[in-house]
PDB file of N, CA and C in Angstrom:
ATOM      1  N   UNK A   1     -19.264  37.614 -19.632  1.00  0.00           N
ATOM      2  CA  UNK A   1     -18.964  37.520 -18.208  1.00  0.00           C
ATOM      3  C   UNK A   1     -19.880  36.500 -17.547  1.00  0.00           C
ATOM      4  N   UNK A   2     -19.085  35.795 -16.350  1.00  0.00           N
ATOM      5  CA  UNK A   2     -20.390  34.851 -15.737  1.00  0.00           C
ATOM      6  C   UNK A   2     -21.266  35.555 -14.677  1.00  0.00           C
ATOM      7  N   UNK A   3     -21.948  34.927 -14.426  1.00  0.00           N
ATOM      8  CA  UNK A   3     -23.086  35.633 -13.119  1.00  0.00           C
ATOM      9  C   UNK A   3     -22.619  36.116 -11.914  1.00  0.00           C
ATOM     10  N   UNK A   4     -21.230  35.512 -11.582  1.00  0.00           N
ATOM     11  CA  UNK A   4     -20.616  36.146 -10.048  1.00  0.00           C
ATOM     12  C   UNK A   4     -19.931  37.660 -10.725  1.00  0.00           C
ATOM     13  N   UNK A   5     -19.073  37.143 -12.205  1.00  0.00           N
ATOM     14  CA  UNK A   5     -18.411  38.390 -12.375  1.00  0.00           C
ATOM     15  C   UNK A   5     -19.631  39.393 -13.075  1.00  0.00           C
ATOM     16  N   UNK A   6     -20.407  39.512 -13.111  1.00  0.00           N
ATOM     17  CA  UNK A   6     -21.415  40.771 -13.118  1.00  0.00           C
ATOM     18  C   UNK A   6     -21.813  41.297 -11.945  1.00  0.00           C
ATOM     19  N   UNK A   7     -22.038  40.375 -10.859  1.00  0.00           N
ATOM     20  CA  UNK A   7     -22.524  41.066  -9.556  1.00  0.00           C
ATOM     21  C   UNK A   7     -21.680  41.344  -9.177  1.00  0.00           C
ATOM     22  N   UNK A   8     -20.240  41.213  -9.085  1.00  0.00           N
ATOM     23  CA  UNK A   8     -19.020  42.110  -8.811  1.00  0.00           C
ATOM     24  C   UNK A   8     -19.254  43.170  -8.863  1.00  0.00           C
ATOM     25  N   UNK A   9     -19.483  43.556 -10.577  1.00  0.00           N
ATOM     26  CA  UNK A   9     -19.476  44.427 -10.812  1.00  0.00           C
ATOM     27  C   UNK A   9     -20.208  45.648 -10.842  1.00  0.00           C
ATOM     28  N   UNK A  10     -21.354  45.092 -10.658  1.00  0.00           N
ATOM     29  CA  UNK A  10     -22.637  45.933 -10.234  1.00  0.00           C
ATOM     30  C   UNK A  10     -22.255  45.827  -9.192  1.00  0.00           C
ATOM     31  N   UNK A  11     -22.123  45.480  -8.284  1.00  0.00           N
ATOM     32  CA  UNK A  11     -21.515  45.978  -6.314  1.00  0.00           C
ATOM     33  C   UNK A  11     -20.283  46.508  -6.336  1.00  0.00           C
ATOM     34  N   UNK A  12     -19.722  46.774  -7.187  1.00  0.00           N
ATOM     35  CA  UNK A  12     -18.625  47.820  -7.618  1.00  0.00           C
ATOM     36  C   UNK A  12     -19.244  49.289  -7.598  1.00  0.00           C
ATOM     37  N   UNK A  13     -20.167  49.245  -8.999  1.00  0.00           N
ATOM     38  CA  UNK A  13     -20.706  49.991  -9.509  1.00  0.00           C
ATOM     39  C   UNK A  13     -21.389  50.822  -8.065  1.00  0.00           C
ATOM     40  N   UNK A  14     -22.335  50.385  -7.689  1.00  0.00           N
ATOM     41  CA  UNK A  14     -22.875  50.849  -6.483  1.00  0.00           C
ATOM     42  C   UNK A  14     -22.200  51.011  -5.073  1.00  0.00           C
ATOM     43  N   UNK A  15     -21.021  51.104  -5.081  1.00  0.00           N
ATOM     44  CA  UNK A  15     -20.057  51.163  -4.259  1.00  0.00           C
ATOM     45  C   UNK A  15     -19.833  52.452  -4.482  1.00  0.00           C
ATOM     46  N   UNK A  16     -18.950  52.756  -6.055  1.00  0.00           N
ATOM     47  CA  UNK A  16     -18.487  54.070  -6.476  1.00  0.00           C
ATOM     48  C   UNK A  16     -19.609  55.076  -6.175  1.00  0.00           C
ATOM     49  N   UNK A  17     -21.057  54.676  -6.419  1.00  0.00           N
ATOM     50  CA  UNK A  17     -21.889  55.510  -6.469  1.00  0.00           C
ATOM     51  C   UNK A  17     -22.493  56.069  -5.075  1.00  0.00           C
ATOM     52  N   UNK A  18     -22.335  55.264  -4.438  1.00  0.00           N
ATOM     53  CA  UNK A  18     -22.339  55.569  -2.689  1.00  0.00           C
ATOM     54  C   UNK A  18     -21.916  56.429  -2.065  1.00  0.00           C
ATOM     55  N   UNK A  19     -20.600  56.054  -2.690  1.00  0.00           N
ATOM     56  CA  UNK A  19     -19.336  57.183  -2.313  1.00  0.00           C
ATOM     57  C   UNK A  19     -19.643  58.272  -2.987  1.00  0.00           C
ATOM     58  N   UNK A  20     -20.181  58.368  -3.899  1.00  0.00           N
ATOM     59  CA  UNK A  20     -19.664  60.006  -4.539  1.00  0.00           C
ATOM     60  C   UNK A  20     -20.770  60.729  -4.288  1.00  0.00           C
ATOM     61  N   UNK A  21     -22.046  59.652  -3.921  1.00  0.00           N
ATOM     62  CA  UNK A  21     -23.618  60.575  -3.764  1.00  0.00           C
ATOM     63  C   UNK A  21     -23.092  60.887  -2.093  1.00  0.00           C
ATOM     64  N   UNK A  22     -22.301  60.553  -1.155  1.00  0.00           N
ATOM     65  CA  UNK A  22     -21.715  61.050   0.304  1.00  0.00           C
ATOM     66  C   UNK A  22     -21.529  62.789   0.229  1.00  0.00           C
ATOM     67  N   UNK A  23     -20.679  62.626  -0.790  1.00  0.00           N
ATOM     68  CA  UNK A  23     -20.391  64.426  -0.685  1.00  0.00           C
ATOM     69  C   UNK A  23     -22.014  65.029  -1.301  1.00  0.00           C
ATOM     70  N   UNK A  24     -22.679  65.052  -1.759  1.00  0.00           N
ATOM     71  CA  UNK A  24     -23.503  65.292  -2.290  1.00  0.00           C
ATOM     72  C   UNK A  24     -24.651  65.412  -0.758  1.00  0.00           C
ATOM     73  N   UNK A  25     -25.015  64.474  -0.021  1.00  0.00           N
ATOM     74  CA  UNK A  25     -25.355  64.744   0.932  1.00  0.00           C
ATOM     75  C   UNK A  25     -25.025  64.999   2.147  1.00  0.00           C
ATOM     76  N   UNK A  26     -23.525  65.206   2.135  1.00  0.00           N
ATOM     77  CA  UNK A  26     -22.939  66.234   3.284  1.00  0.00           C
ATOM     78  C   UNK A  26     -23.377  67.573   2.771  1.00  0.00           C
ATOM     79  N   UNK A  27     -23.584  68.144   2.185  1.00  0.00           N
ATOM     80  CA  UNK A  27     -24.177  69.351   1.902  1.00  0.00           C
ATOM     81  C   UNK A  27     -25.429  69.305   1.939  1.00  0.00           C
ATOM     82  N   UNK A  28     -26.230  68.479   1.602  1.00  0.00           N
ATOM     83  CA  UNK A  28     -27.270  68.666   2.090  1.00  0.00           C
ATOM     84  C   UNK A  28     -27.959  69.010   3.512  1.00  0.00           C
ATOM     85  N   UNK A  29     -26.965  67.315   3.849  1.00  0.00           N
ATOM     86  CA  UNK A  29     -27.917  67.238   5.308  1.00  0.00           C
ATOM     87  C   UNK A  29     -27.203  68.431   6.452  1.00  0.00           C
ATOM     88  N   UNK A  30     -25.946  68.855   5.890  1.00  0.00           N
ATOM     89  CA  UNK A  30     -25.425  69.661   6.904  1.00  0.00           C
ATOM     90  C   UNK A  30     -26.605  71.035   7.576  1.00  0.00           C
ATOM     91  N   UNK A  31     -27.934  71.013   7.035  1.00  0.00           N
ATOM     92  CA  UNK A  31     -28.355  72.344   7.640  1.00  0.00           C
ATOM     93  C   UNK A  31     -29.439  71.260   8.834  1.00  0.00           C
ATOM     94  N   UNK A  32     -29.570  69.757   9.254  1.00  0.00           N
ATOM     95  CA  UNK A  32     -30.418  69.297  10.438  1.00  0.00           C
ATOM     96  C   UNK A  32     -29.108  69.325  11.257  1.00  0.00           C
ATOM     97  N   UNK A  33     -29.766  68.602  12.412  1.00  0.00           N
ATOM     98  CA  UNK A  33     -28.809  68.634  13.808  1.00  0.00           C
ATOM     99  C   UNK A  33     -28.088  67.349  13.831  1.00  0.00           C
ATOM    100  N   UNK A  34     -26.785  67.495  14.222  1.00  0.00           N
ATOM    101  CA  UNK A  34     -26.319  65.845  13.846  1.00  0.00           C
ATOM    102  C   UNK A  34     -26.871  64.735  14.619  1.00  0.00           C
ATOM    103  N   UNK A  35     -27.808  64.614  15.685  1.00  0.00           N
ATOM    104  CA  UNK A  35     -28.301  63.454  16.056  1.00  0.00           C
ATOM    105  C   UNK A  35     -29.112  63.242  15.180  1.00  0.00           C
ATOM    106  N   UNK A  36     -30.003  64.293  14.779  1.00  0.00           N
ATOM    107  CA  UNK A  36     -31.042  63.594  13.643  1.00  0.00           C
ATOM    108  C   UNK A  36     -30.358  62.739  12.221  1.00  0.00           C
ATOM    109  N   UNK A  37     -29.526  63.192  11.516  1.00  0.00           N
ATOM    110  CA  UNK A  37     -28.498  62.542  10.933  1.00  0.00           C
ATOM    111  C   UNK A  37     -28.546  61.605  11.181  1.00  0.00           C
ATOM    112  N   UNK A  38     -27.217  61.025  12.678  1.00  0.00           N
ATOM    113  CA  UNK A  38     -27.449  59.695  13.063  1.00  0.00           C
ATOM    114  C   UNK A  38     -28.413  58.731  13.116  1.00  0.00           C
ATOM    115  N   UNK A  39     -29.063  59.172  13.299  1.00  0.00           N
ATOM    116  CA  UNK A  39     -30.540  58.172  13.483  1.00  0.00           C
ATOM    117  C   UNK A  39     -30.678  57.626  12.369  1.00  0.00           C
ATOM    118  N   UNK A  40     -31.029  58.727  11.265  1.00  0.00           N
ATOM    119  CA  UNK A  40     -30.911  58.575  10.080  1.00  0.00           C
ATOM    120  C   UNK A  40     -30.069  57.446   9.367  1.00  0.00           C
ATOM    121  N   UNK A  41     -29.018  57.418   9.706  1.00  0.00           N
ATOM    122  CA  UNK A  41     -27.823  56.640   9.111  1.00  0.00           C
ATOM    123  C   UNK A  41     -27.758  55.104   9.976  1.00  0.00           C
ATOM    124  N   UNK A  42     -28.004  55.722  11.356  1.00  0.00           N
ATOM    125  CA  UNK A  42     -28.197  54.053  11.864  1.00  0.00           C
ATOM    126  C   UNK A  42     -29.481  53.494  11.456  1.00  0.00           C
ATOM    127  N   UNK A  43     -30.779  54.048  11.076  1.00  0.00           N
ATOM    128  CA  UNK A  43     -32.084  53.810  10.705  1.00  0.00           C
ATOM    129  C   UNK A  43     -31.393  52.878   9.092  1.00  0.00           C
ATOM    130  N   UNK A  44     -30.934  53.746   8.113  1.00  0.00           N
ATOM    131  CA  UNK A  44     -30.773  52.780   6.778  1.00  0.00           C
ATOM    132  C   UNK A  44     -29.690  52.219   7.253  1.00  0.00           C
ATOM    133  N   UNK A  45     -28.642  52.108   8.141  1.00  0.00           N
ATOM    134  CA  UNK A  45     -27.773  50.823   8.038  1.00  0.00           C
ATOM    135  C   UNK A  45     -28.278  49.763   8.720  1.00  0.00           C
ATOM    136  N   UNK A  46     -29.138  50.248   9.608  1.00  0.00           N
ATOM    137  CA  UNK A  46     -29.968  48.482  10.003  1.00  0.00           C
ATOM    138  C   UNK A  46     -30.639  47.917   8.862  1.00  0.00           C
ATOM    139  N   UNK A  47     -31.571  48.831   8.380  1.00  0.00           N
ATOM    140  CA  UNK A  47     -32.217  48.116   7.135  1.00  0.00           C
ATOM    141  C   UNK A  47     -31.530  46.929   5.716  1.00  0.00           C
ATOM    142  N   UNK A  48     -30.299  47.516   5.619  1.00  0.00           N
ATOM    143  CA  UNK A  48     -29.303  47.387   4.309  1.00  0.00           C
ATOM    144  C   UNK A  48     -28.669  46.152   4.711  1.00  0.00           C
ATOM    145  N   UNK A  49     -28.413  46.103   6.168  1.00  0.00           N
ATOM    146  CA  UNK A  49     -27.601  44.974   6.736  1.00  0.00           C
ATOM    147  C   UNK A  49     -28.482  43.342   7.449  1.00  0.00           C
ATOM    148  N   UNK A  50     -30.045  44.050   7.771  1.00  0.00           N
ATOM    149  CA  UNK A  50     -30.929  43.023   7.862  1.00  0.00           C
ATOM    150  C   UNK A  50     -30.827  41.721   7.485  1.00  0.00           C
ATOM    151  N   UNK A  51     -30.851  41.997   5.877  1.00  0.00           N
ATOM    152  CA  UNK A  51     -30.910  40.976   5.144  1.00  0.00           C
ATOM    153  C   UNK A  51     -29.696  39.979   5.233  1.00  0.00           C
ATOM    154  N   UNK A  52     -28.643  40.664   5.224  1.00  0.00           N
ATOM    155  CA  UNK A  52     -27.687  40.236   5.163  1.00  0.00           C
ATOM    156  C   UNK A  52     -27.519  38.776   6.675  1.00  0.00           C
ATOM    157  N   UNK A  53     -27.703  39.701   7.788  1.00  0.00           N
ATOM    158  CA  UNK A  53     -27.684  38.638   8.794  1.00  0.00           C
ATOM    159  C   UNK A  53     -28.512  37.915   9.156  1.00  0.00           C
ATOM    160  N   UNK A  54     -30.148  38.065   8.464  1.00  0.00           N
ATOM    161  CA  UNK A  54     -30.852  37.379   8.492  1.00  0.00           C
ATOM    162  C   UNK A  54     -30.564  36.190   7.556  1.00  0.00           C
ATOM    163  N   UNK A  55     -29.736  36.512   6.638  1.00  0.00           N
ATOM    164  CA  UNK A  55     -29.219  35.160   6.023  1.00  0.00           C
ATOM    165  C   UNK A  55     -28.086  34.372   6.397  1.00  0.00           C
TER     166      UNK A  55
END
């Protein structure tokens, strides 16, 4: 495979895995309060996306 089609696929890979670790922490986090959650979720989606628009 060349170098784009591996990082496909590893951002595939970590796609599926995103998704399936979701249900995994809807049970978790379901016993805080959902603003804390949010925060939470807007806290790592600024981080994850940083880079991105900083580039």
């Amino acid at each position: 495979m060349q170098n784009k089609e591996k990082l496909l696929f590893f951002m595939l890979i970590g796609v599926v895995t995103l998704w399936g670790l979701n249900v995994v922490m809807v049970k978790y986090l379901a016993t805080f309060p959902p603003l804390y959650v949010a925060a939470i979720r807007m806290t790592v989606a600024g981080v994850c996306l940083a880079p991105i628009i900083y580039k």
